[in-house]
C-alpha atoms as a PDB file:
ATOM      1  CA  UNK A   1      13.368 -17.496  23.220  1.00  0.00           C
ATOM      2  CA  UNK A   2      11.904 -16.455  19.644  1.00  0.00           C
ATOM      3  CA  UNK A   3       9.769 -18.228  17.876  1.00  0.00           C
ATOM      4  CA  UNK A   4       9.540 -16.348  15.055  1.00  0.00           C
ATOM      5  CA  UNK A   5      10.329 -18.152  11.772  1.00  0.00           C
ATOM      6  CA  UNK A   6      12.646 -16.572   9.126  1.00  0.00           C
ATOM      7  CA  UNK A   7       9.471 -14.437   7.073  1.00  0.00           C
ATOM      8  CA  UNK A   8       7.210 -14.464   9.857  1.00  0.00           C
ATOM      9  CA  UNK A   9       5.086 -10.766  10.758  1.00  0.00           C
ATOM     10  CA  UNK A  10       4.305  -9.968  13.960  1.00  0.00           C
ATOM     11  CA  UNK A  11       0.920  -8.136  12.757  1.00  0.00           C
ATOM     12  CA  UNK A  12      -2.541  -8.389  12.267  1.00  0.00           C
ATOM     13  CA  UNK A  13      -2.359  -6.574   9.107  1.00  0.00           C
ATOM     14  CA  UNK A  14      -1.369  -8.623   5.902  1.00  0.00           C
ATOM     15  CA  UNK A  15       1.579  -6.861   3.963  1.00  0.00           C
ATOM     16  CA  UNK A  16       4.395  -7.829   1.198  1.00  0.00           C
ATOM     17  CA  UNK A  17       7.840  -8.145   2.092  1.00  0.00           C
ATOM     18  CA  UNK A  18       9.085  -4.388   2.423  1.00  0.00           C
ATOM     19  CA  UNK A  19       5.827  -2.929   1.517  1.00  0.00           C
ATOM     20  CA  UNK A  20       4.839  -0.470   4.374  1.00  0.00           C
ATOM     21  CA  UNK A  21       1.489  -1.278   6.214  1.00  0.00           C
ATOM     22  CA  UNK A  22       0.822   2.055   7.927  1.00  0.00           C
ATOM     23  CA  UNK A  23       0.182   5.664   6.565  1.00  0.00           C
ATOM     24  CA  UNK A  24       0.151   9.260   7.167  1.00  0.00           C
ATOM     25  CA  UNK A  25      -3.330  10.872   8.093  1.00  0.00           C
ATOM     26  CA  UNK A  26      -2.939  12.313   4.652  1.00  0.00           C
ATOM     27  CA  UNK A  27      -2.641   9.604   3.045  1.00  0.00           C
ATOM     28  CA  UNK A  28      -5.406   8.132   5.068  1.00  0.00           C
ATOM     29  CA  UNK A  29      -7.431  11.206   4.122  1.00  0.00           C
ATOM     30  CA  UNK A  30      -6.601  10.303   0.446  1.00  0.00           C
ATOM     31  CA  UNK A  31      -8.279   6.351   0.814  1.00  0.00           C
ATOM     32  CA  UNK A  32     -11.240   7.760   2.536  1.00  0.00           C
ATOM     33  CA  UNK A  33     -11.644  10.128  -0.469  1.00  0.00           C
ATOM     34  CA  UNK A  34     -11.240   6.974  -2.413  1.00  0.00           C
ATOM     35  CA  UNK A  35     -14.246   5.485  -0.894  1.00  0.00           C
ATOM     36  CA  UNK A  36     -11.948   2.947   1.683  1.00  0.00           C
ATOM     37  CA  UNK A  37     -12.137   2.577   5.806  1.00  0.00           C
ATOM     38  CA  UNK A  38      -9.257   3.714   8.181  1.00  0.00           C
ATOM     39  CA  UNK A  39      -8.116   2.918  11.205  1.00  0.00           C
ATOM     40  CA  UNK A  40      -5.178   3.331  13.787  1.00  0.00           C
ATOM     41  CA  UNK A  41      -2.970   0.720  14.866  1.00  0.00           C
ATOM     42  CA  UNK A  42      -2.928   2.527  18.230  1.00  0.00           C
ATOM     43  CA  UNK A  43      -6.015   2.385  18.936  1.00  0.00           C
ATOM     44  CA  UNK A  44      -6.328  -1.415  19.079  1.00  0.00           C
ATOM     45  CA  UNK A  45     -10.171  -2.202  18.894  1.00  0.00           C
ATOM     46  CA  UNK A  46     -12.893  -1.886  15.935  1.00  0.00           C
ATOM     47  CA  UNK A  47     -13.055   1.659  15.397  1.00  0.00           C
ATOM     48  CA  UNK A  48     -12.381   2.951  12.056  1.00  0.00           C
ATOM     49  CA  UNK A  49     -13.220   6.254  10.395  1.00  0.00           C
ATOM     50  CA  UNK A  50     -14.937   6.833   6.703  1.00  0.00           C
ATOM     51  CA  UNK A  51     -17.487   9.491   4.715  1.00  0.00           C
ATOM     52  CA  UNK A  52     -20.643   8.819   5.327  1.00  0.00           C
ATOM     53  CA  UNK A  53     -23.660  10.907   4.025  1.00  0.00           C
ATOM     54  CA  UNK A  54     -21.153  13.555   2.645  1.00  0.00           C
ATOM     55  CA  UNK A  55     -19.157  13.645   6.561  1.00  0.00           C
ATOM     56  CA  UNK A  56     -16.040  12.409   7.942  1.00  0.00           C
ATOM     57  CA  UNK A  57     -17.520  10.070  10.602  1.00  0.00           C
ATOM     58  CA  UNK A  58     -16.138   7.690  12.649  1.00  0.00           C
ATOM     59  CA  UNK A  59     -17.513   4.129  13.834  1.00  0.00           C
ATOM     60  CA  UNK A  60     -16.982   3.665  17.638  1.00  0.00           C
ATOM     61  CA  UNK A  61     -18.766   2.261  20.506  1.00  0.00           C
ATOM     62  CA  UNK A  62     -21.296   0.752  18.188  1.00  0.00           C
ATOM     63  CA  UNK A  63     -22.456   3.400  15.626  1.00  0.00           C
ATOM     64  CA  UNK A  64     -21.710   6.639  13.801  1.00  0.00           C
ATOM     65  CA  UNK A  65     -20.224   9.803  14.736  1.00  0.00           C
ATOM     66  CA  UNK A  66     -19.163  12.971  13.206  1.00  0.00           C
ATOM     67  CA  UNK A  67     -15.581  12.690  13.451  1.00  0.00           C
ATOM     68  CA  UNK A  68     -13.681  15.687  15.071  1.00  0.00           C
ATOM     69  CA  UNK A  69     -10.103  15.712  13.771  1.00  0.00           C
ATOM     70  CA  UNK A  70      -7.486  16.090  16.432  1.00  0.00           C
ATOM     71  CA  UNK A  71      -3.669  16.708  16.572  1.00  0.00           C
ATOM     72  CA  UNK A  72      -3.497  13.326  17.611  1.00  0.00           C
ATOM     73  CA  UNK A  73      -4.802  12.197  14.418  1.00  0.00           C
ATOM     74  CA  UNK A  74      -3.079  14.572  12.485  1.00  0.00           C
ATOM     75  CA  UNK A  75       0.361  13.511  13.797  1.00  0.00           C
ATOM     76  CA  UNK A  76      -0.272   9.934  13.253  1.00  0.00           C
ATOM     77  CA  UNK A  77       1.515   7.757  11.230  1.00  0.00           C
ATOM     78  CA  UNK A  78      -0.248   4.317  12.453  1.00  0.00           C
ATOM     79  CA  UNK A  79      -3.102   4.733   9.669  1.00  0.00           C
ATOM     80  CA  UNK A  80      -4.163   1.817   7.913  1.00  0.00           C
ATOM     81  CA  UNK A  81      -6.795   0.748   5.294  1.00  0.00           C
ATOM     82  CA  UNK A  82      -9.130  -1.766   7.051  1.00  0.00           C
ATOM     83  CA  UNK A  83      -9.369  -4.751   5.113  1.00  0.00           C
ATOM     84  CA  UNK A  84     -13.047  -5.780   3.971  1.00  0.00           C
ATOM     85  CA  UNK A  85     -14.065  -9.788   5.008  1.00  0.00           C
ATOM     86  CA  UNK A  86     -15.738 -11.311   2.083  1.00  0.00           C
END
């Protein structure tokens, strides 16, 4: 049984009819150039990674690390920019 309705997303991320939500980690690299937070869809939690104090860093398990880039990262294609609450 679906109870999706014609126009209905199944995500958490808001998005345009037809307008792509995820990334490549390059393109990811260029919004945290730009100053913006990144994330992974597949990682599923609150992480997300940024520059901070000149660094790539990430946010996890409560506070700041220097982020050590991975193939994993580098192969993704899940990347999105993390929407700020106001």
């Amino acid at each position: 049984m679906n109870n999706v309705q014609e126009g209905e997303l199944l995500t958490p991320l808001p998005r345009k009819k037809g307008e792509s939500i995820t990334m490549s980690f390059i393109d990811a690299m260029r919004e945290i150039i730009g100053g913006k937070k990144v994330a992974r869809v597949s990682w599923g939690n609150n992480d997300y990674c940024l520059m901070k104090d000149g660094w790539l860093s990430i946010f996890t398990k409560d506070k700041f690390h220097t982020w050590t880039i991975n193939d994993g990262d580098t192969d993704g294609n899940d990347w999105f920019v993390v929407r700020e609450n106001n």
